[in-house]
Protein backbone atom coordinates (compact mmCIF):
# COMPACT_ATOMS: atom_id res chain seq x y z
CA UNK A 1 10.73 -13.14 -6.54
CA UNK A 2 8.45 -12.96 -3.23
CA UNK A 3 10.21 -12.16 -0.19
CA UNK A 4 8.69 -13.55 2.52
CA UNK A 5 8.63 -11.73 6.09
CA UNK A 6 7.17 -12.66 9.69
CA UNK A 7 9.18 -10.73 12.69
CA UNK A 8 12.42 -8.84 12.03
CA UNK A 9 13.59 -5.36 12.46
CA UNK A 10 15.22 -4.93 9.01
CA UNK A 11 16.90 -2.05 7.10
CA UNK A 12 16.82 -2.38 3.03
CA UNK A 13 18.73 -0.16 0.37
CA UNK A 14 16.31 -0.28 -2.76
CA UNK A 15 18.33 -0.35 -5.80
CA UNK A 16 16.59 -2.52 -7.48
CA UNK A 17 13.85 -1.35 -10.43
CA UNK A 18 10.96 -3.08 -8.44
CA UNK A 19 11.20 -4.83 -5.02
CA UNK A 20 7.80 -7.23 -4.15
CA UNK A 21 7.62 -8.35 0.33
CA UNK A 22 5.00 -10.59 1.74
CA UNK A 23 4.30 -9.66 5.32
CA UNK A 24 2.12 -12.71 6.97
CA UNK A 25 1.34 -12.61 10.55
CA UNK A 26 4.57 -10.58 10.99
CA UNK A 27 4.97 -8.16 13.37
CA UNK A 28 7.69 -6.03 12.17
CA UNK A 29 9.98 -2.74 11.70
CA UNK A 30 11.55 -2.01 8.72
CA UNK A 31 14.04 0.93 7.43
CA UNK A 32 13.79 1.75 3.41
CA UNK A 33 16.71 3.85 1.85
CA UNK A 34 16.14 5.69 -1.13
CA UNK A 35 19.23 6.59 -2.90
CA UNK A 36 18.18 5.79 -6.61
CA UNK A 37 18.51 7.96 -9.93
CA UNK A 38 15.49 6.14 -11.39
CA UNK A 39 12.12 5.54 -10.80
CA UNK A 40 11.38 2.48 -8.48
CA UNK A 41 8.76 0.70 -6.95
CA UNK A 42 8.33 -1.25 -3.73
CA UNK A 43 4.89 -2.99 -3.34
CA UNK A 44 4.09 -5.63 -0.56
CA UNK A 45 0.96 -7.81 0.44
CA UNK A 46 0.10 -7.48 4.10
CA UNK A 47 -1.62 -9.77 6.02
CA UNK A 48 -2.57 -10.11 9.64
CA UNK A 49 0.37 -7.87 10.44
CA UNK A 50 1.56 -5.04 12.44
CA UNK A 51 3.95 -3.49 10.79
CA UNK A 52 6.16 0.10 11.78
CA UNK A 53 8.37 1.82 8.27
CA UNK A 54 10.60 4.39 7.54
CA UNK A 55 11.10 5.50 3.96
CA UNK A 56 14.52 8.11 3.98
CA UNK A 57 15.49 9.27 1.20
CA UNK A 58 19.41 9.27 1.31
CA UNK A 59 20.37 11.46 -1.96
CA UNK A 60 18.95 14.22 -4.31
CA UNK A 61 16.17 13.20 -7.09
CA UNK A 62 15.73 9.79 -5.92
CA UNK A 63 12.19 8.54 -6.67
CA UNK A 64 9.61 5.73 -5.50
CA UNK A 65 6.39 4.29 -6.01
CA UNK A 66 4.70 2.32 -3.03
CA UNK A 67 1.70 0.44 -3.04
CA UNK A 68 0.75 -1.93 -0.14
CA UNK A 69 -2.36 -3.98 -0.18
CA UNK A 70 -3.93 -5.42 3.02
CA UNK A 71 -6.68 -8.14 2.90
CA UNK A 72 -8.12 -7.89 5.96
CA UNK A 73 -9.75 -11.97 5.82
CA UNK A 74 -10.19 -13.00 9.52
CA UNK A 75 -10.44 -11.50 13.52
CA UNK A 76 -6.71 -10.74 13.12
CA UNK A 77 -5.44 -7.26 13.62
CA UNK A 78 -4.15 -5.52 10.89
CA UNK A 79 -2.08 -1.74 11.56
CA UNK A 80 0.44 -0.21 9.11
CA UNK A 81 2.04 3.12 10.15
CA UNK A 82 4.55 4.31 7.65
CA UNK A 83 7.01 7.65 7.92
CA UNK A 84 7.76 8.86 4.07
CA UNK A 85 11.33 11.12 4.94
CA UNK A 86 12.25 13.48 2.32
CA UNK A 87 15.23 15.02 3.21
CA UNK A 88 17.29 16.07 -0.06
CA UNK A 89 15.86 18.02 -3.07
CA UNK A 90 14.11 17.18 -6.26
CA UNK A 91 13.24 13.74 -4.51
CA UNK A 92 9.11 11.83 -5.11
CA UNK A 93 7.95 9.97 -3.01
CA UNK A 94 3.96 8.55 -3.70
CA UNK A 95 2.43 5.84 -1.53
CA UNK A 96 -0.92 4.09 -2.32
CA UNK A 97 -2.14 2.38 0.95
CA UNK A 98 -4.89 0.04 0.47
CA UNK A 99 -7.09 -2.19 2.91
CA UNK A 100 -10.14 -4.48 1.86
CA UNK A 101 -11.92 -5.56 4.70
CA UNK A 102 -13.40 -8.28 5.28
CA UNK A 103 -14.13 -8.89 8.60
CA UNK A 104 -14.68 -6.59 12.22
CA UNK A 105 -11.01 -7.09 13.00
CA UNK A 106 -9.36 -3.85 14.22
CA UNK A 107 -7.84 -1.98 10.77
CA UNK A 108 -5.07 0.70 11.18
CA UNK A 109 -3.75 2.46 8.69
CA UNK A 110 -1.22 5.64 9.70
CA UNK A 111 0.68 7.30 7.10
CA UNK A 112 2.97 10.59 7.39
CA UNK A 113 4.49 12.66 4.72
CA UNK A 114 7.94 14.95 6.00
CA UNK A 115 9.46 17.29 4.20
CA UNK A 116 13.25 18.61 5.48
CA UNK A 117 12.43 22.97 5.36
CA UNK A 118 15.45 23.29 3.75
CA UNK A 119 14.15 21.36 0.10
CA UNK A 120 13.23 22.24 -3.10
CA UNK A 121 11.59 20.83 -5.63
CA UNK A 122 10.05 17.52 -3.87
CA UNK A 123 6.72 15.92 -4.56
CA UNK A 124 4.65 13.36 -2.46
CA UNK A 125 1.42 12.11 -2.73
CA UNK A 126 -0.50 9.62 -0.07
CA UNK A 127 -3.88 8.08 -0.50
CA UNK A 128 -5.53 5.58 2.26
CA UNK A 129 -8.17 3.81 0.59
CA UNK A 130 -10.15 1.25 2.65
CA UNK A 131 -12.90 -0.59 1.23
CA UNK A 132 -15.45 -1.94 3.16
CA UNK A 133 -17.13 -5.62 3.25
CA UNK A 134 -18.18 -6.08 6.35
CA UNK A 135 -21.04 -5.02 8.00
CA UNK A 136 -19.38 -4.04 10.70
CA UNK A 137 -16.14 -3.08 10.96
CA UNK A 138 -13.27 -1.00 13.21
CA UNK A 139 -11.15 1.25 11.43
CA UNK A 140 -8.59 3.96 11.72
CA UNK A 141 -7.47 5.57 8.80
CA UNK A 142 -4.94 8.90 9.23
CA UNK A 143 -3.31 10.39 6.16
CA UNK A 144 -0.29 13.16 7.95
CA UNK A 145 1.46 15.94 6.10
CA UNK A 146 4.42 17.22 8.34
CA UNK A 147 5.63 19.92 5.65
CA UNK A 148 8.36 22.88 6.66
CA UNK A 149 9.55 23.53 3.11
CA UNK A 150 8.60 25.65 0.63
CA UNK A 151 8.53 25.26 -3.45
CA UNK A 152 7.24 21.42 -3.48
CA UNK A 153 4.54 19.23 -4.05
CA UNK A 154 2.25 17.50 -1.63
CA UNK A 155 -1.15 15.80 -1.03
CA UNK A 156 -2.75 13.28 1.09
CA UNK A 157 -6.77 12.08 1.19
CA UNK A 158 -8.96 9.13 2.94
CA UNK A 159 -11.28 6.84 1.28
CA UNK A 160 -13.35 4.42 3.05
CA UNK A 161 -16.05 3.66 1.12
CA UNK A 162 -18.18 0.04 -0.32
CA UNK A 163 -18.03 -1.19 -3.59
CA UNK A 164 -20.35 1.36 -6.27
CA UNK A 165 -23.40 -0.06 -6.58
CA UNK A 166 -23.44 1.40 -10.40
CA UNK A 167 -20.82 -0.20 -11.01
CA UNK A 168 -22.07 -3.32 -10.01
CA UNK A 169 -25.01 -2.56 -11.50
CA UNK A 170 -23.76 -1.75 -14.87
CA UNK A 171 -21.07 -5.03 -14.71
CA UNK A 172 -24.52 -7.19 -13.87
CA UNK A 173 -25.99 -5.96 -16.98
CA UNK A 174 -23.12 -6.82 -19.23
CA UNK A 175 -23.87 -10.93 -17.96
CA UNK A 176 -22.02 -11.04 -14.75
CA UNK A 177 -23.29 -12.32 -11.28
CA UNK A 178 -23.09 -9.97 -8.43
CA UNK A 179 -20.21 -12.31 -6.76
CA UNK A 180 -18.61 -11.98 -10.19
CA UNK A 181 -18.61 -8.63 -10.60
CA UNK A 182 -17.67 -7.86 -6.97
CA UNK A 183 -14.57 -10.04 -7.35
CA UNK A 184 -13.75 -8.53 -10.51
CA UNK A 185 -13.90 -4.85 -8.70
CA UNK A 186 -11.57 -6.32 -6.18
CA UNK A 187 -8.97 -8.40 -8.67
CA UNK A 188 -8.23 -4.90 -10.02
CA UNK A 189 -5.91 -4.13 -6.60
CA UNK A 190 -4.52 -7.31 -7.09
CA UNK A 191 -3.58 -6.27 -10.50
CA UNK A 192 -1.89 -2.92 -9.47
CA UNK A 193 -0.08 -4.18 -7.20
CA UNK A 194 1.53 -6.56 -9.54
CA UNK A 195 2.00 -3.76 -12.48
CA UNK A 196 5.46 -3.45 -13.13
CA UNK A 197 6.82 -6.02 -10.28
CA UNK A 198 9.45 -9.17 -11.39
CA UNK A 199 7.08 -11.46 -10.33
CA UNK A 200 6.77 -14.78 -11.97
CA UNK A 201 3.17 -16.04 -13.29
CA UNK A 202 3.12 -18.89 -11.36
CA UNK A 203 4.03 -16.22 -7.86
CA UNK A 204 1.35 -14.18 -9.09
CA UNK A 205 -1.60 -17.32 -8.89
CA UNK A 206 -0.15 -18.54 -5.69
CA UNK A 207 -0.26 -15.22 -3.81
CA UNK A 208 -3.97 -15.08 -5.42
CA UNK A 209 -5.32 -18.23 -4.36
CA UNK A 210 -3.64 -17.71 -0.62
CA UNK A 211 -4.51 -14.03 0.00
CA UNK A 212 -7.01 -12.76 -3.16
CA UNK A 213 -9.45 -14.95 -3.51
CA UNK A 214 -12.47 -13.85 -1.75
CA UNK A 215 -15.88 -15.97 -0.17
CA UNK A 216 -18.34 -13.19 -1.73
């Protein structure tokens, strides 16, 4: 099921095995506790929104996969700062932070990995990919790592980059247009951000058509 946000300060305990949030012109903070003993994913589709998280873990070994996905369409702003908390041991945490832009609007995304000194055993991982479609654009992009412990796992990186021309190149070749194989580049976020979310086909096409479907 799609949960649909606009403006709310908001405080969720994930329990469930995936958890999928549409954030549309919302301007919003929102509190994630992570208290699971299984794997569990949160993904959400962010558009035109300014939104502020907290991610805090809450007991030992807990784990979570995020992925957010931000089609920057029109001159709207778009700014996502997120605060990944590990605080207890043995606990992974691994964030996927994605904006394709399509327009000059202003693009912020801030992400921060902390790490309690006294843990062992944790593991995070943060990528902020941003690719570009505009020819001109504004963009911030700041991967953090706020780490005190010692014996654990981190890494962060920054991608802004434009579409690979060989692999535009090599898609043309196979029979497909250049708008076709530029929207089939792009359909592949779409596609991982779905992967392994309770979302019904029919939820899948509409948030396509409203949010993924490009003018290339």
């Amino acid at each position: 099921m799609v949960a649909y946000h606009t403006n709310a300060v908001s405080e969720l305990l994930l329990q469930e095995d995936s958890v999928f949030e549409l954030w549309d012109g919302a301007c919003a903070e929102k509190t994630i506790l992570l208290g699971n003993s299984k794997p569990l994913k949160y993904a959400a589709l962010v558009h035109a929104s300014t939104l502020a998280f907290q991610v805090n873990t809450i007991e030992a070994g807990s784990e979570l996969e995020m992925m957010l996905l931000c089609p920057v369409l029109d001159t709207r702003e778009t700014s996502v700062n997120l605060m990944l908390n590990l605080r207890h041991n043995d606990c992974k945490i691994h964030l996927h932070l994605v904006a394709l832009v399509f327009s000059d609007a202003k693009t912020t995304l801030n992400a921060t990995i902390f790490m309690e000194p006294h843990i062992q055993g944790a593991a995070s991982k943060l990528l902020e990919e941003t690719v570009v479609l505009s020819p001109e654009v504004q963009l911030q992009s700041l991967p953090i790592l706020d780490i005190q412990a010692k014996n654990i796992q981190a890494a962060h990186g920054a991608k802004i980059y434009r579409l690979d021309q060989d692999t535009l190149f090599y898609l043309q070749s196979k029979g497909l247009s250049y708008q076709q194989a530029q929207y089939l580049l792009l359909a592949s976020y779409g596609e991982r951000l779905f992967e392994g979310v309770a979302l019904t086909e029919e939820e899948k096409g509409r948030l396509v058509s409203d949010f993924l479907t490009f003018d290339l």
